[in-house]
C-alpha atoms as a PDB file:
ATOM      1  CA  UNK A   1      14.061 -22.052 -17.117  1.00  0.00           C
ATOM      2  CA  UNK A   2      12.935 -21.037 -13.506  1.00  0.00           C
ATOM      3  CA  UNK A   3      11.072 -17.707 -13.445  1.00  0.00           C
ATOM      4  CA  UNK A   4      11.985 -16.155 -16.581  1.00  0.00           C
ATOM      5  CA  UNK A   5      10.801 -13.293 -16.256  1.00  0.00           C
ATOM      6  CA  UNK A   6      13.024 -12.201 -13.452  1.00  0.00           C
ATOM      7  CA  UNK A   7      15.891 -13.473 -15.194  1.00  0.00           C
ATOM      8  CA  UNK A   8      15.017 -11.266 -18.133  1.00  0.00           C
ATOM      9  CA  UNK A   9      14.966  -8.542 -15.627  1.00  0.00           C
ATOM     10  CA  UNK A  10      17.812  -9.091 -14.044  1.00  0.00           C
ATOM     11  CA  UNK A  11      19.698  -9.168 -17.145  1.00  0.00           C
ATOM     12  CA  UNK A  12      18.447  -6.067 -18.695  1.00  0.00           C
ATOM     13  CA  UNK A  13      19.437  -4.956 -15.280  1.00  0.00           C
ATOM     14  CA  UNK A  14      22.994  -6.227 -15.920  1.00  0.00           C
ATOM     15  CA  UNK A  15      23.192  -4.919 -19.013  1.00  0.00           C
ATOM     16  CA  UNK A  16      22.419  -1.034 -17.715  1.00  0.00           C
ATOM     17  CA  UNK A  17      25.122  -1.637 -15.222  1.00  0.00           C
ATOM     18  CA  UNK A  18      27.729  -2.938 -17.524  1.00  0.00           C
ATOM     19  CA  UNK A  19      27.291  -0.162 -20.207  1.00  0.00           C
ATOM     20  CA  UNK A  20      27.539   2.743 -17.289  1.00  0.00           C
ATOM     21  CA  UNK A  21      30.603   0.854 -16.576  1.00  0.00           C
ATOM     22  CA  UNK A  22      31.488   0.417 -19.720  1.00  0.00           C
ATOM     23  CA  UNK A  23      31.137   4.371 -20.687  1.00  0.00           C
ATOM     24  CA  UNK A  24      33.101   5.162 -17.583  1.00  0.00           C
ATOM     25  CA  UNK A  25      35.805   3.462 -18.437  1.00  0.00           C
ATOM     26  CA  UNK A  26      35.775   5.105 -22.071  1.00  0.00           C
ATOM     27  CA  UNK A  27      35.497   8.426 -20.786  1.00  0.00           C
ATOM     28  CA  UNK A  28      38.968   7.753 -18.157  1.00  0.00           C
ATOM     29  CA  UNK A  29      41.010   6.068 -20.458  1.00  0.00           C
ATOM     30  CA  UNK A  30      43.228   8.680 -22.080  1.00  0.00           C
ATOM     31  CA  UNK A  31      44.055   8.723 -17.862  1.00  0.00           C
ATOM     32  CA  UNK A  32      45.170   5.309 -17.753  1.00  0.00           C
ATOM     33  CA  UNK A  33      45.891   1.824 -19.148  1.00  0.00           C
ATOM     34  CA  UNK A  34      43.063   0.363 -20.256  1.00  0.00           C
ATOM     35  CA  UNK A  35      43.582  -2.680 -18.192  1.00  0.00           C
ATOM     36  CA  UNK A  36      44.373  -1.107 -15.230  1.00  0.00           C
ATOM     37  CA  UNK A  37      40.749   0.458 -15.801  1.00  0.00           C
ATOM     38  CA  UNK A  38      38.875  -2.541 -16.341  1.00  0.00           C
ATOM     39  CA  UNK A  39      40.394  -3.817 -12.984  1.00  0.00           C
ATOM     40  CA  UNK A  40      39.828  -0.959 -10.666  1.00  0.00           C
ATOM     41  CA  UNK A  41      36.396  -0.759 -11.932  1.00  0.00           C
ATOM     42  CA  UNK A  42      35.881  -4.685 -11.061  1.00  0.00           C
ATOM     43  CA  UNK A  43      37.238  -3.980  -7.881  1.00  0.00           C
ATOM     44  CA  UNK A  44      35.051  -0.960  -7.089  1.00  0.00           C
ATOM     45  CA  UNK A  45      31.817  -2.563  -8.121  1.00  0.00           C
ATOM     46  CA  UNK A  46      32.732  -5.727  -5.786  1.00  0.00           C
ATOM     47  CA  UNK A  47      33.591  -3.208  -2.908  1.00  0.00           C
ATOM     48  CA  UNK A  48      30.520  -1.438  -3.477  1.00  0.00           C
ATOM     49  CA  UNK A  49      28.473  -4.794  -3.148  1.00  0.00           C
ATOM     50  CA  UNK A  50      30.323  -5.700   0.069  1.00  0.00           C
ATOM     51  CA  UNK A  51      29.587  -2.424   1.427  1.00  0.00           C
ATOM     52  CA  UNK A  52      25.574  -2.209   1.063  1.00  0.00           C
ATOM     53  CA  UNK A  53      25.835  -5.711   2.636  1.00  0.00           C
ATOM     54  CA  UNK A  54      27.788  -4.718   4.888  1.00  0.00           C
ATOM     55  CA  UNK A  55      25.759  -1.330   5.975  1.00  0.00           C
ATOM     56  CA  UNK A  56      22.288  -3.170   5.568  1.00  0.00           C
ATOM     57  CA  UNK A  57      22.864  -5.415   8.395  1.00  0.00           C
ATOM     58  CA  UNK A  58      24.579  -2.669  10.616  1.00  0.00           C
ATOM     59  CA  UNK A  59      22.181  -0.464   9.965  1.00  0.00           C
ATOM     60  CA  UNK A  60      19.706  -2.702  11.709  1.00  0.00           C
ATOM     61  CA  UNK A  61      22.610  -3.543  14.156  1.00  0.00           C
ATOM     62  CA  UNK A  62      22.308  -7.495  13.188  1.00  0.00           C
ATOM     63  CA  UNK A  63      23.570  -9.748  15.573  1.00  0.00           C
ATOM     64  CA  UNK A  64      24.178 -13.559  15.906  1.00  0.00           C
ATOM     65  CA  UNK A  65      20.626 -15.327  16.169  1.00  0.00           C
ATOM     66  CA  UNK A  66      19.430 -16.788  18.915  1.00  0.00           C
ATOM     67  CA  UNK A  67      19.002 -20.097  18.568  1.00  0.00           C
ATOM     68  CA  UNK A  68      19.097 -21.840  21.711  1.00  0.00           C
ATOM     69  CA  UNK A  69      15.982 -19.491  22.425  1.00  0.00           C
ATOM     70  CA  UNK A  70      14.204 -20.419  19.441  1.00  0.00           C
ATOM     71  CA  UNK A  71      15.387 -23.477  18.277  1.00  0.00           C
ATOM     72  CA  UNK A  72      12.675 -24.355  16.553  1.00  0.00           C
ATOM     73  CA  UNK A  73      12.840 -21.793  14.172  1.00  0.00           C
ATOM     74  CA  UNK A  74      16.289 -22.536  13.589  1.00  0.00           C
ATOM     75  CA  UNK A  75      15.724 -26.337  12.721  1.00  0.00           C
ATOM     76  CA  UNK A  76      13.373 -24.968  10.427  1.00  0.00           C
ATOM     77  CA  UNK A  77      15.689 -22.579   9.003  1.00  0.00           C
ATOM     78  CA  UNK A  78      18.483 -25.139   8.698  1.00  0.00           C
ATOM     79  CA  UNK A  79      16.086 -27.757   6.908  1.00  0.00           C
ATOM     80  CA  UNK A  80      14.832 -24.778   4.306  1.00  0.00           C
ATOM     81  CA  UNK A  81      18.445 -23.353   3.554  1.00  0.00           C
ATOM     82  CA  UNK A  82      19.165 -27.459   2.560  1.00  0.00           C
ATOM     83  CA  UNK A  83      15.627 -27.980   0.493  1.00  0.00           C
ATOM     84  CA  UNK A  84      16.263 -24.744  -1.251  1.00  0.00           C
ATOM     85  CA  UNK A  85      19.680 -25.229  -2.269  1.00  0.00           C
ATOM     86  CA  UNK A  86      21.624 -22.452   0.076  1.00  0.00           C
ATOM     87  CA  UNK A  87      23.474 -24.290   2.371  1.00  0.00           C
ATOM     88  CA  UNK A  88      26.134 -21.187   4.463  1.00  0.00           C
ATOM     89  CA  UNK A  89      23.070 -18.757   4.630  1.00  0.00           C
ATOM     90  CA  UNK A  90      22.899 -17.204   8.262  1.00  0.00           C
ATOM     91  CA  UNK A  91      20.440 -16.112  10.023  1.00  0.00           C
ATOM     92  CA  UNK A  92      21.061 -13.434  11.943  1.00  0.00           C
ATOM     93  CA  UNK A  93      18.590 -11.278  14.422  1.00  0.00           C
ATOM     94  CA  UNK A  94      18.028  -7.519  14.018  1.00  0.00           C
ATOM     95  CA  UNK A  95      15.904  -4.321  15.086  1.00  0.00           C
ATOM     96  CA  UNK A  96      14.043  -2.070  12.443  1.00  0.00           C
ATOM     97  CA  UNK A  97      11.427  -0.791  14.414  1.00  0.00           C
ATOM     98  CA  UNK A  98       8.446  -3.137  12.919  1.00  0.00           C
ATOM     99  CA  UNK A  99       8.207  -7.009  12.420  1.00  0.00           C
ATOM    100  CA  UNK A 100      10.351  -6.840   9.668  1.00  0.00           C
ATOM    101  CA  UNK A 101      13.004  -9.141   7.941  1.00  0.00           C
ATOM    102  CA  UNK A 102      15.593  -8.983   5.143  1.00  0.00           C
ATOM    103  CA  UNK A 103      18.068 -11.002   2.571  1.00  0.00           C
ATOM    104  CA  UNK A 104      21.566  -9.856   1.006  1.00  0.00           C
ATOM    105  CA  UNK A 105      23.934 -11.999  -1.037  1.00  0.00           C
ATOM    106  CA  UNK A 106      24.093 -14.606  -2.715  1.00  0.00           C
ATOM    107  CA  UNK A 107      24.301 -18.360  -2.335  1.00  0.00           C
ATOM    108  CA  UNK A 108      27.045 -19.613  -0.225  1.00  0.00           C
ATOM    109  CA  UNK A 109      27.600 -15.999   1.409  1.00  0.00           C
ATOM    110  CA  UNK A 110      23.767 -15.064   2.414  1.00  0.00           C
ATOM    111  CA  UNK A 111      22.442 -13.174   5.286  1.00  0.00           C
ATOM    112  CA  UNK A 112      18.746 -13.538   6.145  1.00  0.00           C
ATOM    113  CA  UNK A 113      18.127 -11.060   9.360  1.00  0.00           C
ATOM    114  CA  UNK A 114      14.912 -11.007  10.998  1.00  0.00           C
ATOM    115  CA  UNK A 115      13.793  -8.458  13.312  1.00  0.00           C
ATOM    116  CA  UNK A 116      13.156  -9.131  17.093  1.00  0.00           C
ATOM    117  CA  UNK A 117       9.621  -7.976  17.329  1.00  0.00           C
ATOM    118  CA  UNK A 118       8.536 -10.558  13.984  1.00  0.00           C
ATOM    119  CA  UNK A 119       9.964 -13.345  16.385  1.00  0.00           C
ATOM    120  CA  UNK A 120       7.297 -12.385  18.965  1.00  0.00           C
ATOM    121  CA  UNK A 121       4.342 -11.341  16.498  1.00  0.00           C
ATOM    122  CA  UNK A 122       4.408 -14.586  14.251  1.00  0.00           C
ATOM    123  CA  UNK A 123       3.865 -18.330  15.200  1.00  0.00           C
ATOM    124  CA  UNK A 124       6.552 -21.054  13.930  1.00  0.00           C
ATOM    125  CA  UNK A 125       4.444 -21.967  10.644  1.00  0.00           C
ATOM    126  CA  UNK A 126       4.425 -17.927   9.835  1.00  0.00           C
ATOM    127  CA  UNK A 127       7.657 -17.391  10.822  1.00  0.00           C
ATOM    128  CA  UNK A 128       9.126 -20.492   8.462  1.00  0.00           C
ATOM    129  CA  UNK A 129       6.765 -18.833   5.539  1.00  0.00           C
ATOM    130  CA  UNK A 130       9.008 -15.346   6.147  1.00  0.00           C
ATOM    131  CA  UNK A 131      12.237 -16.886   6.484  1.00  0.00           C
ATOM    132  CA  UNK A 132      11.534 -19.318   2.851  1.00  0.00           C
ATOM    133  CA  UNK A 133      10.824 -15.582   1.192  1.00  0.00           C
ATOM    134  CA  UNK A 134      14.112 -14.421   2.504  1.00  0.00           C
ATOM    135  CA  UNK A 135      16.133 -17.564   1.435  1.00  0.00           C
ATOM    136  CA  UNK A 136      14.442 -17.235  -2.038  1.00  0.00           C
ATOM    137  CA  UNK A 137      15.659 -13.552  -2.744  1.00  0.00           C
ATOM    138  CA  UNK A 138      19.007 -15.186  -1.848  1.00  0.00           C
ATOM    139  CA  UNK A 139      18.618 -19.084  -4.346  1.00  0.00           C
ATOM    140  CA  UNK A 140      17.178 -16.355  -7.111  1.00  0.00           C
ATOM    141  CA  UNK A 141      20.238 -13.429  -6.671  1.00  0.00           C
ATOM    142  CA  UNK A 142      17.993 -10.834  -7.102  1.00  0.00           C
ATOM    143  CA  UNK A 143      19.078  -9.085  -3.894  1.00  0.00           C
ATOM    144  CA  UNK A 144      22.909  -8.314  -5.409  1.00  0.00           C
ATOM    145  CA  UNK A 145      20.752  -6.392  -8.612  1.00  0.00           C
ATOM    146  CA  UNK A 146      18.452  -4.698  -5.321  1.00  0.00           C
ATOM    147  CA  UNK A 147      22.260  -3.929  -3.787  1.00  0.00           C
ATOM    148  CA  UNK A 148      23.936  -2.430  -6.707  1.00  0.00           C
ATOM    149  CA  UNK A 149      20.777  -1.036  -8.577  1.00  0.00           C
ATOM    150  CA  UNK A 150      19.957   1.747  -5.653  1.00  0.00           C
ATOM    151  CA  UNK A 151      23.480   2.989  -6.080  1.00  0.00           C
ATOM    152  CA  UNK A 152      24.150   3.003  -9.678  1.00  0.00           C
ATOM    153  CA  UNK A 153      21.065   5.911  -9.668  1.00  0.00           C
ATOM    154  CA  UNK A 154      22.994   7.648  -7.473  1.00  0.00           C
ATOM    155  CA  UNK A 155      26.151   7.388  -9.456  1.00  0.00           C
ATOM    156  CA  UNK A 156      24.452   7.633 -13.182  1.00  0.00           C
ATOM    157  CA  UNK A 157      22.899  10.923 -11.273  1.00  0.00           C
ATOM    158  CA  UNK A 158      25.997  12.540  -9.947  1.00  0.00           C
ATOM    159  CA  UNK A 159      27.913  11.890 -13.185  1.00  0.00           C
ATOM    160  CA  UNK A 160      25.211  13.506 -15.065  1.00  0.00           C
ATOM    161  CA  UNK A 161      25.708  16.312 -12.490  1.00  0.00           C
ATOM    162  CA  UNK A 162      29.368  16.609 -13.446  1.00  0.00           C
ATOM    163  CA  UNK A 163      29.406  15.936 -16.831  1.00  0.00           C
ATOM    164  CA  UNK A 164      26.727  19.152 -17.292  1.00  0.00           C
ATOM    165  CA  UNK A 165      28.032  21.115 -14.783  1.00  0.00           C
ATOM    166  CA  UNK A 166      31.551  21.213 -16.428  1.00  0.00           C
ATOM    167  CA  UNK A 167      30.601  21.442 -19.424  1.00  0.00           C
ATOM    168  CA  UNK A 168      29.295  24.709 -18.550  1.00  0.00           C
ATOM    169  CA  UNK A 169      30.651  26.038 -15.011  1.00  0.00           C
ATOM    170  CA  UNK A 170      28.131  28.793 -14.973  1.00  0.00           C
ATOM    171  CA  UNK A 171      25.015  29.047 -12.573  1.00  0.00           C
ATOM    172  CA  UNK A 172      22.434  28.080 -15.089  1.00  0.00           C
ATOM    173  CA  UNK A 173      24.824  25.209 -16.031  1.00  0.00           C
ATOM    174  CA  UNK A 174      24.934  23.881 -12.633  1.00  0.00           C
ATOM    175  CA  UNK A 175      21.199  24.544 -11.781  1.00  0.00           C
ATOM    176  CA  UNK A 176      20.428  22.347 -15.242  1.00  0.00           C
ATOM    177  CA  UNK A 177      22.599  19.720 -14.433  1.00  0.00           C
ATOM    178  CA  UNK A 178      21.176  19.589 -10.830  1.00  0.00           C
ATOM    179  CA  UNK A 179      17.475  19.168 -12.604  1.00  0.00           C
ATOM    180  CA  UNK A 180      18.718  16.778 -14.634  1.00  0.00           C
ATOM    181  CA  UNK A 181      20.992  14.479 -12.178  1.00  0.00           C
ATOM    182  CA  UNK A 182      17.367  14.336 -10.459  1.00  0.00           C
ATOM    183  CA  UNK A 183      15.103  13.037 -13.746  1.00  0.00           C
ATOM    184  CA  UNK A 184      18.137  10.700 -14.231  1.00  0.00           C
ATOM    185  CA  UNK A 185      17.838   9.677 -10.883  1.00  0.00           C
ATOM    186  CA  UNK A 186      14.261   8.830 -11.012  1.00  0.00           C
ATOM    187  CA  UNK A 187      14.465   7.360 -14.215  1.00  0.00           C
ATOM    188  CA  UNK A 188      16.453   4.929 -13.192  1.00  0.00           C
ATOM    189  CA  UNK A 189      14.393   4.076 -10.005  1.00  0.00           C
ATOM    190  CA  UNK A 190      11.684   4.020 -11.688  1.00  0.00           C
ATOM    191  CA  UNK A 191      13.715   0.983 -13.491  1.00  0.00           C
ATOM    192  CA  UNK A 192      14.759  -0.710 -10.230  1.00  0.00           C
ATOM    193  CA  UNK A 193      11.662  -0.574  -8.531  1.00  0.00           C
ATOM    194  CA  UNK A 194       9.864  -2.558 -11.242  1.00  0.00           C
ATOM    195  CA  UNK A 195      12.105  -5.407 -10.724  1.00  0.00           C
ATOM    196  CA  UNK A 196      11.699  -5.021  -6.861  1.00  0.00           C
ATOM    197  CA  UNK A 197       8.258  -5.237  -7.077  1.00  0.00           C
ATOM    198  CA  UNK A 198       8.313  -8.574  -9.263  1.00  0.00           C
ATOM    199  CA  UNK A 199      10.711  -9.983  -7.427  1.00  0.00           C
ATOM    200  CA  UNK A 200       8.116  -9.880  -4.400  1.00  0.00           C
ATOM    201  CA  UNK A 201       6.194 -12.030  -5.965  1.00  0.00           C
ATOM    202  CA  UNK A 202       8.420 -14.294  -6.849  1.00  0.00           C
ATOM    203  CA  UNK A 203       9.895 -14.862  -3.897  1.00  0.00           C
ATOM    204  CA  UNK A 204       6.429 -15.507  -2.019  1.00  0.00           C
ATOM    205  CA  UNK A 205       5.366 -18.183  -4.721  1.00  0.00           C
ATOM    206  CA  UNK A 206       8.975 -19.906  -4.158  1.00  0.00           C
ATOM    207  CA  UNK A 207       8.174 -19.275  -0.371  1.00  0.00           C
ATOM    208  CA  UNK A 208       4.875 -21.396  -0.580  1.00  0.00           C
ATOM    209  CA  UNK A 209       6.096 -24.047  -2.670  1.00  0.00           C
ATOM    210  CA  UNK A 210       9.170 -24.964  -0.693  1.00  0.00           C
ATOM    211  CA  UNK A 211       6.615 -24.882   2.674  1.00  0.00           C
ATOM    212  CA  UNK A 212       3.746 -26.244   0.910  1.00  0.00           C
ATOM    213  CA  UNK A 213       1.638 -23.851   3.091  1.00  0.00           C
ATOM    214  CA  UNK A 214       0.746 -20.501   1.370  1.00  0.00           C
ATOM    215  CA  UNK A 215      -1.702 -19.723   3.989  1.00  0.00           C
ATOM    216  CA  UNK A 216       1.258 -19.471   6.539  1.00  0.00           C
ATOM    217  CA  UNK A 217       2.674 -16.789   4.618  1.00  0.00           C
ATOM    218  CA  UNK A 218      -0.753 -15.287   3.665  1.00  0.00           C
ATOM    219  CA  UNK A 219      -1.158 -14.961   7.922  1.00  0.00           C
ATOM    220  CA  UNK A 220       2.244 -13.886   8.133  1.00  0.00           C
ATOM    221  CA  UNK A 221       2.025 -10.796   5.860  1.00  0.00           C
ATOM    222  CA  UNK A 222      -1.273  -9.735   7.120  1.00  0.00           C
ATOM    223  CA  UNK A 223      -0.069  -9.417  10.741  1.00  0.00           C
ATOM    224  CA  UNK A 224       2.836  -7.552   9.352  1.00  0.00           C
ATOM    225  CA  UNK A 225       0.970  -5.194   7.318  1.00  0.00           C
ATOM    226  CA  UNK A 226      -1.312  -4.294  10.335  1.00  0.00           C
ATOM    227  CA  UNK A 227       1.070  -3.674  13.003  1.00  0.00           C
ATOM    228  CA  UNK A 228       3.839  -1.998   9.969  1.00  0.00           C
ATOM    229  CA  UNK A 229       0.671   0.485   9.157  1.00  0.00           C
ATOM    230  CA  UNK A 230      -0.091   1.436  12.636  1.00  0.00           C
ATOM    231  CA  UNK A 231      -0.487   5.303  13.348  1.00  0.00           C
ATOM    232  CA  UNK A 232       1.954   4.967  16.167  1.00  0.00           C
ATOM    233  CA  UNK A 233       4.577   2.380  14.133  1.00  0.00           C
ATOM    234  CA  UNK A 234       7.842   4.130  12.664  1.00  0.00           C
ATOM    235  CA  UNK A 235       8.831   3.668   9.002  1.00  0.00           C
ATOM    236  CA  UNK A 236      11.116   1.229   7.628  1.00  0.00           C
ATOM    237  CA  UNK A 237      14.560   2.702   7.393  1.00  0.00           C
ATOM    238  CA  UNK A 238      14.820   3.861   3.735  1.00  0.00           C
ATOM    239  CA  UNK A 239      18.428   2.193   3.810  1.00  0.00           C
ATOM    240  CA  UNK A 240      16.750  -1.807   4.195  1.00  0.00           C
ATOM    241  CA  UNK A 241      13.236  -0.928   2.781  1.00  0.00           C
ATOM    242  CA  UNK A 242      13.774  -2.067  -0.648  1.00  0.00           C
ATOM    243  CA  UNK A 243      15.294  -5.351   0.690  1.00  0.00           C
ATOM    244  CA  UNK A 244      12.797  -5.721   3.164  1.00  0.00           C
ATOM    245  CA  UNK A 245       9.255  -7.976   3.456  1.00  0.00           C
ATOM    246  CA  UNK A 246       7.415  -5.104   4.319  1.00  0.00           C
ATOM    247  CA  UNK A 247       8.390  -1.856   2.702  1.00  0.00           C
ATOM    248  CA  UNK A 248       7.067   0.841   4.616  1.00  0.00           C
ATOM    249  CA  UNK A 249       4.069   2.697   5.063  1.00  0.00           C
ATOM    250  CA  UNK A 250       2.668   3.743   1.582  1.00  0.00           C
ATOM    251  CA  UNK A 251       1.671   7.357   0.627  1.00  0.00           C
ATOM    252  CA  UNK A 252       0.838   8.839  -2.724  1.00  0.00           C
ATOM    253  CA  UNK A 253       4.395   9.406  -3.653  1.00  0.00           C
ATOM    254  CA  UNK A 254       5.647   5.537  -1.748  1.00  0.00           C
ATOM    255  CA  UNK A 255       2.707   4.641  -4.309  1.00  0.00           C
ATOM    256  CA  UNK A 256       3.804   5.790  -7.445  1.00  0.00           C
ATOM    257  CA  UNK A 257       7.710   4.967  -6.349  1.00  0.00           C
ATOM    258  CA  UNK A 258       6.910   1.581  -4.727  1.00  0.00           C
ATOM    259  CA  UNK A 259       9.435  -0.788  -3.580  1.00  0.00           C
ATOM    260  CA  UNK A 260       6.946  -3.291  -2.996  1.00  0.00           C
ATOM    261  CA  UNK A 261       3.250  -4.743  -4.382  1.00  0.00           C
ATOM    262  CA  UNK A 262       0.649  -3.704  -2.420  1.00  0.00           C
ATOM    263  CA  UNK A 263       0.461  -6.084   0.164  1.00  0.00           C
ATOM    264  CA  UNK A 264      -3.495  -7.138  -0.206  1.00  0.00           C
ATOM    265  CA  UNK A 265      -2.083  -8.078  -4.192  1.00  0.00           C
ATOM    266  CA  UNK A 266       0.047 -10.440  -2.189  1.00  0.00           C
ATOM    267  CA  UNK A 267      -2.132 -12.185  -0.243  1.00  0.00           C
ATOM    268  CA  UNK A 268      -4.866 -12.553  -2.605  1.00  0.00           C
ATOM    269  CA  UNK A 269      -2.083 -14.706  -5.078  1.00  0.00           C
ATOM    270  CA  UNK A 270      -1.201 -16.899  -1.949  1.00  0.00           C
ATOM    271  CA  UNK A 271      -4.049 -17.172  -0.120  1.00  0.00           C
ATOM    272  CA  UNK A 272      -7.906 -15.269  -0.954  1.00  0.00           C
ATOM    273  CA  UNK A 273      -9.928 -16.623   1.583  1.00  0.00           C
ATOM    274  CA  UNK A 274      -8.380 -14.270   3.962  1.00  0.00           C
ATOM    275  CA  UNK A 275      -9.352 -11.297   2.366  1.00  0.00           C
ATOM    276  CA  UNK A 276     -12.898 -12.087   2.433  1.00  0.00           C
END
């Protein structure tokens, strides 16, 4: 089996998501027919995936790429999408502020969207290292657990909210389940964020495999990481930056609540002559 260990993630993932679902459709069903449950709830967790797709590439106001202005990238985009098994990806161009670039969906329906300025930082070989990363989020899936595990803490949160809250429709019952939607909400991060962290790495070994040049990569997310930490750089949208190469500038709190590995970790597994 290919990278176990994020499939074991990505199950227990599926697993968390299935029994909220699950529990939510025990707690409705003296409302309704428990089929007519089951299918709203299949239809709401397949509209909430199409919507974070949907608002991840507007948010970075993603646009047809331009090919016939790069077409070199493209050829090389085309030729990984058919080694890696993802033929339908597209490849779309976006801004975000910092040489950035991003993957949502899933085989057949994928979006890869690279930001403007990472066309003008990198050179072809770095570029084609960024874009196999992105492809490999979308062979391995893991961006659809990425899309529907920074929601579910929102919703496992605000139910916990409610459930507390009426329960007890006092002050001190709303100010408890307030504290408590929060803990939830971190707990489950906490969760989410471990698998976004592996998948990283998984995704840049796949990357160097499939171009047989890890240094190209290495390059890539050096030059990223430099002009990304810059004093005068903005910060990665918080609405992408989970789904992103580059996370965002890293505090003490980005730190302990990281989306990504620290970036040094990354380029000492693909290439460690750089860092000397």
């Amino acid at each position: 089996m290919r990278h176990p260990g994020l499939k074991i993630r990505m199950a227990v993932s599926g697993v968390v998501l299935f029994a909220f679902y699950a529990a939510l459709v025990t707690f409705l069903e003296p409302l309704a027919d428990l089929p007519i449950l089951v299918g709203l709830t299949l239809l709401f967790v397949a509209g909430q995936y199409k919507f974070a797709k949907w608002m991840a590439i507007r948010s970075v106001d993603g646009e047809a790429f331009p090919a016939e202005e790069y077409p070199e990238v493209q050829e090389r985009f085309d030729r990984l999408c058919a080694d890696m098994g993802v033929e339908g990806t597209r490849l779309l161009v976006g801004e975000m502020g910092v040489p950035n670039a991003f993957a949502v969906g899933r085989k057949g329906g994928g979006v890869v969207v690279v930001s403007d300025t990472l066309l003008q930082l990198l050179d072809t070989d770095e570029l084609e290292g960024v874009l196999a990363h992105e492809l490999a989020h979308v062979k391995n899936r893991d961006s659809i657990v990425m899309l529907l595990g920074q929601s579910i803490a929102t919703l496992v949160s605000m139910t916990v909210f409610f459930v507390v809250a009426l329960a007890d429709d006092s002050i001190v019952g709303t100010l408890v389940g307030w504290l408590l939607s929060i803990v939830v909400n971190a707990i489950v991060m906490i969760f989410v964020l471990a698998i976004s962290r592996y998948r990283e790495y998984v995704a840049d070994s796949d990357a160097a495999e499939y171009t047989d040049d890890p240094e190209a990569l290495a390059r890539a997310l050096v030059k990223i990481d430099e002009v990304g930490h810059h004093e005068d750089a903005p910060d990665v949208d918080d609405s992408v930056g989970a789904l992103c190469i580059f996370g965002g500038k890293r505090g003490l709190l980005s730190i302990l609540f990281a989306t990504h590995p620290p970036m040094e970790k990354r380029v000492a597994k693909l290439a460690p002559s750089l860092l000397d």
